[in-house]
N, C-alpha and C. Protein backbone atom coordinates (compact mmCIF):
# COMPACT_ATOMS: atom_id res chain seq x y z
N UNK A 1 8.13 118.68 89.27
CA UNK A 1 8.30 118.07 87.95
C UNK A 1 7.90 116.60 88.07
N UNK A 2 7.04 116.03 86.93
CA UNK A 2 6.77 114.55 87.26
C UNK A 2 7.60 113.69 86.74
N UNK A 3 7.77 112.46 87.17
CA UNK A 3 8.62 111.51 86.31
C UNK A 3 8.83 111.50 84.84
N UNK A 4 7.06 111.86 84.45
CA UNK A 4 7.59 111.74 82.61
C UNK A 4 8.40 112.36 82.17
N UNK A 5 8.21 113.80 82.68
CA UNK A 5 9.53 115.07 82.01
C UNK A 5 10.55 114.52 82.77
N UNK A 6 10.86 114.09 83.55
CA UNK A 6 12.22 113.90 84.16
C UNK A 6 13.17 112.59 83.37
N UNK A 7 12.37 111.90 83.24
CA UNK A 7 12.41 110.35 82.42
C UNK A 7 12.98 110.86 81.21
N UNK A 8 11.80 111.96 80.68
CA UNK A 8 12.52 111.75 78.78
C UNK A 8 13.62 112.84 79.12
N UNK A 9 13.69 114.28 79.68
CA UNK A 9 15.08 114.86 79.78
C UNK A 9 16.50 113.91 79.66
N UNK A 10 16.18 112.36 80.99
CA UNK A 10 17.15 112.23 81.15
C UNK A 10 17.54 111.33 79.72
N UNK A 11 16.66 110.38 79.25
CA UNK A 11 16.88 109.87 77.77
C UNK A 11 17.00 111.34 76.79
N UNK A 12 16.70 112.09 77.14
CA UNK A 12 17.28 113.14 75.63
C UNK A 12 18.70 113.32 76.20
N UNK A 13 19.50 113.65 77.43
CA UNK A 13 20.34 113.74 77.62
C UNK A 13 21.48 112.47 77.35
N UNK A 14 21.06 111.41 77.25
CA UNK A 14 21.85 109.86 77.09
C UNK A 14 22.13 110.10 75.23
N UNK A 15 20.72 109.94 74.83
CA UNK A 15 20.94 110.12 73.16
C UNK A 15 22.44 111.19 73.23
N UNK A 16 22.28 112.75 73.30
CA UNK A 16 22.76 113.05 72.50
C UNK A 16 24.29 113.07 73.12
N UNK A 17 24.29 112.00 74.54
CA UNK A 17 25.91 111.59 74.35
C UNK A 17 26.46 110.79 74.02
N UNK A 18 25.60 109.46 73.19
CA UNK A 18 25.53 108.99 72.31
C UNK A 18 25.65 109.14 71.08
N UNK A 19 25.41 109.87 70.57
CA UNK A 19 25.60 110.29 69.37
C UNK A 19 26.78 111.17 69.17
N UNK A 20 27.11 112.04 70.61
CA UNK A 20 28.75 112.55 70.25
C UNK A 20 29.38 111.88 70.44
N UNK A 21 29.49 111.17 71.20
CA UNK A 21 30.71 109.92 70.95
C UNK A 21 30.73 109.22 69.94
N UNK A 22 29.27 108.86 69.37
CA UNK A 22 29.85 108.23 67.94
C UNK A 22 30.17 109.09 67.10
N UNK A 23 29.72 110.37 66.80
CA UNK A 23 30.53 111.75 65.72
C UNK A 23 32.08 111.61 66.13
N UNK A 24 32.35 111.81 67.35
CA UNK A 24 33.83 111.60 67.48
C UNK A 24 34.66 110.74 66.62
N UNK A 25 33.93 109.16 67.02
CA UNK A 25 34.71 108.26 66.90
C UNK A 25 34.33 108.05 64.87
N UNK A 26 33.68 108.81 64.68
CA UNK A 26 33.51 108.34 63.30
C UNK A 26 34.06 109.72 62.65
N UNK A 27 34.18 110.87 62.94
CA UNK A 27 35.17 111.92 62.40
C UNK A 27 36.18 111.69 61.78
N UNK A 28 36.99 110.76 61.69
CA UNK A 28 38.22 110.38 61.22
C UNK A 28 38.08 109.98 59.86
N UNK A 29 36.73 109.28 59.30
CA UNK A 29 36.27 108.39 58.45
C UNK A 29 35.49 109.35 57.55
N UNK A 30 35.56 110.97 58.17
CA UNK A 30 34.42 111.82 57.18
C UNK A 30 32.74 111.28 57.15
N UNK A 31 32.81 110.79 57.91
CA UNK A 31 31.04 110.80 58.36
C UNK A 31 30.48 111.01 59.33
N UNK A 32 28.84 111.41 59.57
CA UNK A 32 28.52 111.74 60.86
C UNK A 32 27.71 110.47 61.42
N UNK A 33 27.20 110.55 62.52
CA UNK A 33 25.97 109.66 62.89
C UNK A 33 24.70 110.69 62.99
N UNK A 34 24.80 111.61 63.13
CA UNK A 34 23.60 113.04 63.29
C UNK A 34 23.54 112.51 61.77
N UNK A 35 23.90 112.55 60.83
CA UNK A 35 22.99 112.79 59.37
C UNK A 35 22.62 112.38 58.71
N UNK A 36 22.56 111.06 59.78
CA UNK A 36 22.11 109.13 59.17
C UNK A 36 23.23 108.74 58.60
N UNK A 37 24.26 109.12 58.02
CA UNK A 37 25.21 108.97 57.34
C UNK A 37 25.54 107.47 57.90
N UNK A 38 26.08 107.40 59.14
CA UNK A 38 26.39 105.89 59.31
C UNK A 38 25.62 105.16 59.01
N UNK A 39 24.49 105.37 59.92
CA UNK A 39 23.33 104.49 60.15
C UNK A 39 23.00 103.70 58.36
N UNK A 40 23.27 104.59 57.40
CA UNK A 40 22.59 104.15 56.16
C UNK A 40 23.99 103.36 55.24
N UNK A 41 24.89 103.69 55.68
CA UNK A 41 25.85 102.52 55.23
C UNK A 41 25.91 101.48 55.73
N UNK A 42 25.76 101.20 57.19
CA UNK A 42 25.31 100.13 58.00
C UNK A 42 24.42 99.79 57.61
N UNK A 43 23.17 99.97 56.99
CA UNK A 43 21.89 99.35 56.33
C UNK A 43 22.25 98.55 54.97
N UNK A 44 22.72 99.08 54.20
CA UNK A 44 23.64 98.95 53.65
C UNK A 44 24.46 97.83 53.46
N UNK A 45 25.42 97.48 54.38
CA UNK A 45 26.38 96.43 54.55
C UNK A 45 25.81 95.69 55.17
N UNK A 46 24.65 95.52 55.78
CA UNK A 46 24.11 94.53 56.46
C UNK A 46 23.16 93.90 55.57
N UNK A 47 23.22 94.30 54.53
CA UNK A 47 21.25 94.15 53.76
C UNK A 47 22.18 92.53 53.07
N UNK A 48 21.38 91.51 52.77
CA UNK A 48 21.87 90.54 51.99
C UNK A 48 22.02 90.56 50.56
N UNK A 49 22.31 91.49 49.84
CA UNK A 49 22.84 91.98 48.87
C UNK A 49 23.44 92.38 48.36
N UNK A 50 24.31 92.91 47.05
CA UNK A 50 24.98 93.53 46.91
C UNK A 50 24.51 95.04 46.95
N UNK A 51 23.44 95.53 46.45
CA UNK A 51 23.31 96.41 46.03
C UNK A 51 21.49 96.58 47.00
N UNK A 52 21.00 98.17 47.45
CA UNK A 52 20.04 98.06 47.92
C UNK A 52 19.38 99.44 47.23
N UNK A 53 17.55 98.94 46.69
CA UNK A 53 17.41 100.06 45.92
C UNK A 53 17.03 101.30 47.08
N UNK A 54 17.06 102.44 46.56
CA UNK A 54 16.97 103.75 47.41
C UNK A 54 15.65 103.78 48.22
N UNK A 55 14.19 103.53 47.48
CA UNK A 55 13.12 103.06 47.95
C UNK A 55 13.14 102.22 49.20
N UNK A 56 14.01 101.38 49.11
CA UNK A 56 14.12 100.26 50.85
C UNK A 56 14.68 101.49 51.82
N UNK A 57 15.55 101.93 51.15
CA UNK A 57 16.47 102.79 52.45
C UNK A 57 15.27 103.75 52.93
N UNK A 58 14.07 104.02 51.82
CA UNK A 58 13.49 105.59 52.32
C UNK A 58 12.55 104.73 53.65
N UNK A 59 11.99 103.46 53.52
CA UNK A 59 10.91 102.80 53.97
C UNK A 59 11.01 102.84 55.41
N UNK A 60 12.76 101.71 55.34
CA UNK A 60 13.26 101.28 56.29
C UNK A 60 13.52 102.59 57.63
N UNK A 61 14.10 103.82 56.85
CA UNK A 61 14.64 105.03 58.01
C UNK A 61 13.20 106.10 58.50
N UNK A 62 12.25 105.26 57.10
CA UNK A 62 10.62 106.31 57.13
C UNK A 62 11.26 107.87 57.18
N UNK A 63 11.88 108.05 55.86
CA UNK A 63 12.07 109.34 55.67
C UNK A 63 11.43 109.43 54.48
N UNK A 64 11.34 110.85 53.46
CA UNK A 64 10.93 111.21 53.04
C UNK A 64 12.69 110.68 51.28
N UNK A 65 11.45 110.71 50.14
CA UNK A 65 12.52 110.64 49.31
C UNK A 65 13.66 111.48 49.08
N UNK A 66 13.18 112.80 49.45
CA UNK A 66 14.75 113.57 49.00
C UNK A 66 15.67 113.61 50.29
N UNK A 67 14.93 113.30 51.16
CA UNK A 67 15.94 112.85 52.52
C UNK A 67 16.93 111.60 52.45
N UNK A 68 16.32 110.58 52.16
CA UNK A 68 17.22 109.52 51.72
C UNK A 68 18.16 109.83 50.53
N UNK A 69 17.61 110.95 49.26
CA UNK A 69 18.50 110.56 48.28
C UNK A 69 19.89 112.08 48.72
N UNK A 70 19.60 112.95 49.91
CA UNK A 70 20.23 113.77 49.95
C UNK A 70 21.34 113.37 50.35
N UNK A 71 20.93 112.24 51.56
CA UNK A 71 22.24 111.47 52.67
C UNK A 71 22.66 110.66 51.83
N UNK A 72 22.34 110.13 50.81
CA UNK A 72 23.05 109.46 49.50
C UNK A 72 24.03 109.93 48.56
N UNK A 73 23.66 111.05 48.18
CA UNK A 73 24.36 112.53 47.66
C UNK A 73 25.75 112.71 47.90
N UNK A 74 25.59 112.89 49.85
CA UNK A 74 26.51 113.11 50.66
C UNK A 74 27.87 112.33 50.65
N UNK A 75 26.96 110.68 50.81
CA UNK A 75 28.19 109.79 51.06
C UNK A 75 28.32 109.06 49.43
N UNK A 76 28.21 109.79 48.41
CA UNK A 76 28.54 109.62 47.30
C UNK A 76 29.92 110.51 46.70
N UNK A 77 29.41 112.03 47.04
CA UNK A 77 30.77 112.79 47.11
C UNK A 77 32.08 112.49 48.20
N UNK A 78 31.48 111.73 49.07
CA UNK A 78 32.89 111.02 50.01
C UNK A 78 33.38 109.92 49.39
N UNK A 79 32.80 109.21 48.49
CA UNK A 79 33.41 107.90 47.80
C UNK A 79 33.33 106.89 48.28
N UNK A 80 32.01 106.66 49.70
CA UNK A 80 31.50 105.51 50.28
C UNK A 80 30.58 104.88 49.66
N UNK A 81 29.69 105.06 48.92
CA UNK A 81 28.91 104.41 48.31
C UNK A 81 28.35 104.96 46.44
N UNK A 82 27.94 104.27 46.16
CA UNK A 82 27.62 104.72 44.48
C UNK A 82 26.49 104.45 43.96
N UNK A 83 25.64 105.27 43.62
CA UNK A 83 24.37 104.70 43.28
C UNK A 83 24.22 104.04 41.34
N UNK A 84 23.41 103.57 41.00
CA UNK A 84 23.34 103.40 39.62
C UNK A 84 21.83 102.72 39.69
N UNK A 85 21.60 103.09 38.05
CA UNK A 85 20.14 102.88 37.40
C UNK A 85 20.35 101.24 36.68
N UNK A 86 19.38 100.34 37.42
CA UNK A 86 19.67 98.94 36.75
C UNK A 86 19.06 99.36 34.94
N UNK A 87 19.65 98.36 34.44
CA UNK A 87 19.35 98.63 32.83
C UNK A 87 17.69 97.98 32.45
N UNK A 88 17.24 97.16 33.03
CA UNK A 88 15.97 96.43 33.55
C UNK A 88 14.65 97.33 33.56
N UNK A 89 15.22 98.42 34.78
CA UNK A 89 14.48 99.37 35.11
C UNK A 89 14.91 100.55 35.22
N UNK A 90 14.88 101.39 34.41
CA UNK A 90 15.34 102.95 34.41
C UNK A 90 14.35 103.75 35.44
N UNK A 91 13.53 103.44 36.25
CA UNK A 91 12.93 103.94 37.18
C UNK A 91 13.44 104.01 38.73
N UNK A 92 13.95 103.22 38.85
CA UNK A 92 14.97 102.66 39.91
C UNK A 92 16.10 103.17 40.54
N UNK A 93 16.55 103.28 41.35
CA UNK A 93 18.42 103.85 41.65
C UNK A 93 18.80 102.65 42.82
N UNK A 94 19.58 102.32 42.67
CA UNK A 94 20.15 101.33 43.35
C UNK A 94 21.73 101.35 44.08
N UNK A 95 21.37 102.11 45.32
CA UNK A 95 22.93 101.83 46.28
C UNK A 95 23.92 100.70 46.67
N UNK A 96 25.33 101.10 45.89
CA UNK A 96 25.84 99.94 46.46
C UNK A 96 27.67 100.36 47.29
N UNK A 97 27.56 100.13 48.37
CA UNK A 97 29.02 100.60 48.79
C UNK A 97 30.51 100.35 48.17
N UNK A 98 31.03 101.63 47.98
CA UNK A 98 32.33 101.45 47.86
C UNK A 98 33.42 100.63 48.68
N UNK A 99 34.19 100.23 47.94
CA UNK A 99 35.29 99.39 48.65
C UNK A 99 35.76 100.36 50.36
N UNK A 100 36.32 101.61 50.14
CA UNK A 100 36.15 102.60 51.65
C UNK A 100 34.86 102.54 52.24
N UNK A 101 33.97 102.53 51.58
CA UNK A 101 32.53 102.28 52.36
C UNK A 101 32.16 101.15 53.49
N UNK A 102 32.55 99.74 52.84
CA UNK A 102 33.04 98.77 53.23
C UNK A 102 33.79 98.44 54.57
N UNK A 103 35.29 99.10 54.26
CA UNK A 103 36.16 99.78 55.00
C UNK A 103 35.90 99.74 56.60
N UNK A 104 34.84 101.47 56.34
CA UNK A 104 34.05 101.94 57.33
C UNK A 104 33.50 101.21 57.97
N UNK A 105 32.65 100.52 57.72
CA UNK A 105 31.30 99.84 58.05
C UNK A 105 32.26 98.29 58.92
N UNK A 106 33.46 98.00 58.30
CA UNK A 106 33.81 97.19 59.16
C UNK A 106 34.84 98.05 60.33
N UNK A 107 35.50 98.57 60.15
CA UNK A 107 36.23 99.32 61.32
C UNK A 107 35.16 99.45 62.61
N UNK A 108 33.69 100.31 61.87
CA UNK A 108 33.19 100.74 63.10
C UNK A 108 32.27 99.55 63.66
N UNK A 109 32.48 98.49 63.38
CA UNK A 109 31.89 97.30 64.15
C UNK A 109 33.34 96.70 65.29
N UNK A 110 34.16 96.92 64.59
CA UNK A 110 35.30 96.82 65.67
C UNK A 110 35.19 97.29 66.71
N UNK A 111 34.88 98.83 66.58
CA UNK A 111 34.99 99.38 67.99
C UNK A 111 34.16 99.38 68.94
């Protein structure tokens, strides 16, 4: 076996214990890190705004639109974040976190 396969095995093996430890530690909070779910509230609470339109989130993660607006969907029926149509532009949707959203996003910088 040459280094390259051995190299990325051992980085595929690091990721995904990485990522269960953060599912663990974020289970409590009803979100995953597998479903971008964190990752996009953290975008989110970090962006210098209140509010970030859905278009940045698709750019920024280079997903596809109904990918971004699905993981939006998600942490909308949890009551972390809320989207709305500015009155300006009815073309638009614009994410902005809930007060628990918030919450989240600071707890898991704690840990």
């Amino acid at each position: 076996m040459n280094d390259d396969v051995r190299c990325a095995g051992l980085m595929k093996r690091i990721n995904e214990k990485m990522e269960k430890g953060a599912n663990e530690k974020l289970r409590g909070h009803g979100v995953t890190f597998a479903q971008m779910q964190m990752q996009m509230l953290m975008a989110i609470y970090n962006a210098d705004m209140d509010s970030v339109p859905l278009k940045t989130l698709e750019k920024h993660f280079e997903v596809a639109q109904s990918t971004a607006a699905g993981v939006i969907v998600r942490l909308e029926r949890k009551g972390l974040v809320e989207g709305f149509v500015p009155k300006e532009d009815k073309r638009l949707k614009y994410i902005r976190l809930t007060k628990t959203g918030k919450e989240i996003c600071e707890a898991s910088e704690l840990e």
